[in-house]
Every structure is written in C-alpha cells, then in structure tokens.
N, C-alpha and C. Protein backbone atom coordinates (compact mmCIF):
# COMPACT_ATOMS: atom_id res chain seq x y z
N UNK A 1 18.88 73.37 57.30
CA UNK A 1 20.08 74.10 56.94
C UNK A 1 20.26 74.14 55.42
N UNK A 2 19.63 72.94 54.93
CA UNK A 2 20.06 72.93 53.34
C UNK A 2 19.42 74.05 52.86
N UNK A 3 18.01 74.44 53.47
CA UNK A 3 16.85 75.17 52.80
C UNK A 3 17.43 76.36 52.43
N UNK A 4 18.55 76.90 53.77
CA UNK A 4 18.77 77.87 53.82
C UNK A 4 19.98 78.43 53.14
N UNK A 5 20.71 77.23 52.84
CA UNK A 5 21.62 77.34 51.80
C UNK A 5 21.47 77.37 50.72
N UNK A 6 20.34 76.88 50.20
CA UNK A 6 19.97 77.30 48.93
C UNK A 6 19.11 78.01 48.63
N UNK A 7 18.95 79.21 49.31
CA UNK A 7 18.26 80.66 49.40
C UNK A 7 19.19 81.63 49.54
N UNK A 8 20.46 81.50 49.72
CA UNK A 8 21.53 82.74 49.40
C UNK A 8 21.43 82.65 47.64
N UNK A 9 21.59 81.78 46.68
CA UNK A 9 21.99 82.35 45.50
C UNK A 9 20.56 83.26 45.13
N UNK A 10 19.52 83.11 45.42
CA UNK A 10 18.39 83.92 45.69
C UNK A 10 18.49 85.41 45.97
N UNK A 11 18.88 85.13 47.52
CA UNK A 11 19.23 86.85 48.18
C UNK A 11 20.12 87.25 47.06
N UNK A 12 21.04 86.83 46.89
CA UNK A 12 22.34 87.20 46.01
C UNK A 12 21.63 87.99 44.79
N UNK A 13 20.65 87.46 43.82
CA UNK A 13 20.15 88.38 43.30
C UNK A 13 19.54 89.07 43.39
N UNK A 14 18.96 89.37 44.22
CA UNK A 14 18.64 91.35 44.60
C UNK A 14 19.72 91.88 44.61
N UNK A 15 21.08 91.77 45.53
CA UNK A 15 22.21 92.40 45.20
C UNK A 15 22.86 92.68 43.88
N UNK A 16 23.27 91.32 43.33
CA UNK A 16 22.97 91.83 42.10
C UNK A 16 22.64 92.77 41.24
N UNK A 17 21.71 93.09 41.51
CA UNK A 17 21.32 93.88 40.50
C UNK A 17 21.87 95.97 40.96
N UNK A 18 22.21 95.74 41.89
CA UNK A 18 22.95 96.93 42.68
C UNK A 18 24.56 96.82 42.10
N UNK A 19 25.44 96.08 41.45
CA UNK A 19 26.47 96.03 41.38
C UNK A 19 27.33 95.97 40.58
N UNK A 20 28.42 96.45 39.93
CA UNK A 20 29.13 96.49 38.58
C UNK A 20 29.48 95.17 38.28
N UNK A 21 29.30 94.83 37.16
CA UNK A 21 29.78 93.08 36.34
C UNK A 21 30.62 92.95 36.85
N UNK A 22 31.72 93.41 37.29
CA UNK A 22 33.04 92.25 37.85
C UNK A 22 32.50 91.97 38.93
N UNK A 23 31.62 93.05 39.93
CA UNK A 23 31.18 92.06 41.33
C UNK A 23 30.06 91.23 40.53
N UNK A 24 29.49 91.11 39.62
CA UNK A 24 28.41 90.24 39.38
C UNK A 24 28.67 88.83 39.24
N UNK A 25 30.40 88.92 38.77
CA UNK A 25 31.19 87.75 38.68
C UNK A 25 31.34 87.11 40.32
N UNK A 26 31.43 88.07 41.39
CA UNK A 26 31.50 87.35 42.62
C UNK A 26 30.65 86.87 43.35
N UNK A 27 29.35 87.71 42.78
CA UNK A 27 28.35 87.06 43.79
C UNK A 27 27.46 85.75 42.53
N UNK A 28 28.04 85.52 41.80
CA UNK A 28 27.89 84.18 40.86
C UNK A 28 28.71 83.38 41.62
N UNK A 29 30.20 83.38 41.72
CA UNK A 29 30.72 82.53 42.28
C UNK A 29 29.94 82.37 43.87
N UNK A 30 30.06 83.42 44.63
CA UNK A 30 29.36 82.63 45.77
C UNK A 30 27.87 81.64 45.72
N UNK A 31 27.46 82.28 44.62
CA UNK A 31 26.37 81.16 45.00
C UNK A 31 26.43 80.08 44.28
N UNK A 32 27.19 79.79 43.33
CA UNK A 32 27.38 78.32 43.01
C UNK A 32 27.96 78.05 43.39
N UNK A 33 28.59 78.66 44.69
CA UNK A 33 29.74 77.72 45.49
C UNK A 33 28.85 77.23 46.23
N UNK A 34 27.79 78.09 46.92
CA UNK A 34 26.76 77.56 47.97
C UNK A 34 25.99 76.30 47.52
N UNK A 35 25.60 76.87 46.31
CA UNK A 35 24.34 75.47 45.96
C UNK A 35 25.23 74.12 45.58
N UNK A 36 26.14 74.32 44.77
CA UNK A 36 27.23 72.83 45.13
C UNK A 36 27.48 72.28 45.96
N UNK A 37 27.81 73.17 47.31
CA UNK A 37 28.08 72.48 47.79
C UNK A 37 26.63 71.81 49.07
N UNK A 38 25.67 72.23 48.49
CA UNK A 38 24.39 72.10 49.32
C UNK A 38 24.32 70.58 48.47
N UNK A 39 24.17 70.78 47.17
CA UNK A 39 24.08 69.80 46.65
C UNK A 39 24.23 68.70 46.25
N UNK A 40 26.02 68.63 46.75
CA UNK A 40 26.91 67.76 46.61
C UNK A 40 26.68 66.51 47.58
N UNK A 41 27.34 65.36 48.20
CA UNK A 41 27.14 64.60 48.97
C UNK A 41 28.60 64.86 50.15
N UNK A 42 27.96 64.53 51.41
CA UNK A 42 28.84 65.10 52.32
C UNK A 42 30.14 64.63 51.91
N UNK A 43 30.93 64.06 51.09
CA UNK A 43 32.22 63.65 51.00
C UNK A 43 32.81 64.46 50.22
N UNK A 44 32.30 64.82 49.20
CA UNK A 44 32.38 65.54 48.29
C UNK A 44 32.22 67.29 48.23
N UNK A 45 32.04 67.80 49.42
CA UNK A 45 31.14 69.48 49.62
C UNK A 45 32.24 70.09 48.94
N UNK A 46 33.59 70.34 49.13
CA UNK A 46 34.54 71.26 48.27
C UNK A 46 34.43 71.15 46.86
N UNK A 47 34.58 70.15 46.33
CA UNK A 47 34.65 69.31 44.99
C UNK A 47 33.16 70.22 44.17
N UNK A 48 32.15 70.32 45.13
CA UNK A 48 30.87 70.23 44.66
C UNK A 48 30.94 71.71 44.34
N UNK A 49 31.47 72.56 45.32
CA UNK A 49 31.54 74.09 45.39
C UNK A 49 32.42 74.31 44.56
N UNK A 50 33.25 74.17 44.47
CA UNK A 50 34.26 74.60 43.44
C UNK A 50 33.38 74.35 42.00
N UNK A 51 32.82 72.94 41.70
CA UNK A 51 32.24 73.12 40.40
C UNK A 51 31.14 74.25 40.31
N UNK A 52 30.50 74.28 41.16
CA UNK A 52 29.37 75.72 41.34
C UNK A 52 29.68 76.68 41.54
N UNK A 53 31.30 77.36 42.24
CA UNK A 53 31.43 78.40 41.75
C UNK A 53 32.42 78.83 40.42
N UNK A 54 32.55 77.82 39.79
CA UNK A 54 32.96 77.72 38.22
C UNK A 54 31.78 78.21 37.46
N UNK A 55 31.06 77.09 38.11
CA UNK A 55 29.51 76.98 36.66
C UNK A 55 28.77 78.88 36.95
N UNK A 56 29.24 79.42 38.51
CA UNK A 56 28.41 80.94 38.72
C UNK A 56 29.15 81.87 38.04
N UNK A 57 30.51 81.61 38.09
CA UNK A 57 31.39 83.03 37.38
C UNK A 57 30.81 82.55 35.87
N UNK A 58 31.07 81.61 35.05
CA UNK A 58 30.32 81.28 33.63
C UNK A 58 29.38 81.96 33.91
N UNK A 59 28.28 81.51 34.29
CA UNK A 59 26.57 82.04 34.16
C UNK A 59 26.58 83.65 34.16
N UNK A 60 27.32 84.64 35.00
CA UNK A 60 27.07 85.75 35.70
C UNK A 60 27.74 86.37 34.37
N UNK A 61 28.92 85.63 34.18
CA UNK A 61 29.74 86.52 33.34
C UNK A 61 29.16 86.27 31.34
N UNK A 62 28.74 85.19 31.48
CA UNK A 62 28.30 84.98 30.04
C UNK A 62 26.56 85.90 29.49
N UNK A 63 25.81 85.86 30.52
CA UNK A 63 24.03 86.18 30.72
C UNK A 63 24.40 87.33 30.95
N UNK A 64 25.18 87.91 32.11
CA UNK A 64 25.56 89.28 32.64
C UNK A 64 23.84 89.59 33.13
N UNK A 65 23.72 90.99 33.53
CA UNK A 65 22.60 91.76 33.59
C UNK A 65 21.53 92.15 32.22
N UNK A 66 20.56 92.12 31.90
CA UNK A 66 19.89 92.69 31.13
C UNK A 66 19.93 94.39 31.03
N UNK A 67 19.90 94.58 30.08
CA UNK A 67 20.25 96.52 29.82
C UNK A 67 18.93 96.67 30.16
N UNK A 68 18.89 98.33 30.37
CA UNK A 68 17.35 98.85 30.47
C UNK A 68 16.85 98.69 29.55
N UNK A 69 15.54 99.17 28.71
CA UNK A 69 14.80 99.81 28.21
C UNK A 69 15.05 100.87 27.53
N UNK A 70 15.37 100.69 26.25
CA UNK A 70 16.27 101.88 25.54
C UNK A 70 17.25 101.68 25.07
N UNK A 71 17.84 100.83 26.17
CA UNK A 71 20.03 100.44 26.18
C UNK A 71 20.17 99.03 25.83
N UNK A 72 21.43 99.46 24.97
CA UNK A 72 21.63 98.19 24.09
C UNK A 72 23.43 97.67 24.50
N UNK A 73 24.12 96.59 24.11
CA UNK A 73 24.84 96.17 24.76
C UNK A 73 25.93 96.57 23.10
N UNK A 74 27.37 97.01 23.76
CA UNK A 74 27.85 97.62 22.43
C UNK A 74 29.31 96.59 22.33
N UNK A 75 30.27 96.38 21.84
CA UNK A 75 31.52 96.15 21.93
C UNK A 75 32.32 96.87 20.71
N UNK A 76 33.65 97.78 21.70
CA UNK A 76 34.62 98.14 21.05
C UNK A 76 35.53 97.39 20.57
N UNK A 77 36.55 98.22 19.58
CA UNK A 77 37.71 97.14 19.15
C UNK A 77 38.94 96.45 20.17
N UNK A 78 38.90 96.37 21.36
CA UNK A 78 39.35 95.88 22.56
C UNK A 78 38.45 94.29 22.85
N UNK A 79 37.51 94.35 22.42
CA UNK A 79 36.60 93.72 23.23
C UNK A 79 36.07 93.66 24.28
N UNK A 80 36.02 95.39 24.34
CA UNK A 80 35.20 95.29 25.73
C UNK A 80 33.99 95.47 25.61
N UNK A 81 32.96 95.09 26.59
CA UNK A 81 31.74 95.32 26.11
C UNK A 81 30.74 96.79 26.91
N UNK A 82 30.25 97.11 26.62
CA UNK A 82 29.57 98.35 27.11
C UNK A 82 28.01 98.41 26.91
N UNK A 83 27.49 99.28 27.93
CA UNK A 83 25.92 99.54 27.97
C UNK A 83 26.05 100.91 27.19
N UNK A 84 24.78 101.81 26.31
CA UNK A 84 24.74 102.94 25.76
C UNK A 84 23.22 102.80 25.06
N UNK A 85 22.91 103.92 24.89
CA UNK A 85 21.49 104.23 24.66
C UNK A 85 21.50 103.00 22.95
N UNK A 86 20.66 102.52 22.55
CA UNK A 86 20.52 102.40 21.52
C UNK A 86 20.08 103.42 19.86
C-alpha cells in the first residue's frame, strides 16, 4: 500500500503538466499530503500530511512549470508573473 502511495505524487505529474498554476498549487498539495503521510509514522499520518502538503504548495508554487522553448517568464508591476515569447 505504501508503494502505491507513493506513486500518486508521480501520476500527479503527468497531470500537471495539463493544468493552470493555481491547479499546479493543488496537485502539489495532494501529493505532499500523500507522501507525508506515507512517510510519517502511524501516530503521526495527519501531522505528516499536513507538513507535505505545505512543503507541495511551496515546491509547485515556488519551481512552478518550466516555459517552452522560446518563452520566458515575465513580471508586471502587480507582481504577477506571466509566460510570453522571449
């Protein structure tokens, strides 16, 4: 069962890569909720997930997706950030 729990944050990225950054933020959290709590010790499984799906929204949202080939990553005076040809 563990094996298989820690092969969703896996699947998760193929999806990924199908999906706009705010879902990229969710399917980060699900899978560091999964592998925490795979990882954690049975007393602890919430405790463990919650830190893993902390540490997935960080990772997903800080790394984000890589741009294509061409496209470069831009930020306006908002701070938002954007994809656009380079």
């Amino acid at each position: 069962m563990k094996k298989f729990i820690l092969m969703l944050p896996v699947l998760g990225l193929g999806l990924a890569a199908c999906e706009t950054p705010g879902q990229n933020a969710a399917v980060g959290a699900l899978g560091g909720a999964a592998v925490g709590a795979a990882v954690s010790s049975d007393s602890d499984r919430t405790r463990g997930a919650l830190i893993g799906a902390a540490a997935g929204v960080a990772a997903s949202t800080l790394i984000g997706p890589a741009p294509q080939q061409g496209q470069c990553y831009y930020r306006n005076s908002r701070g938002e950030r954007f994809i656009a040809a380079c």
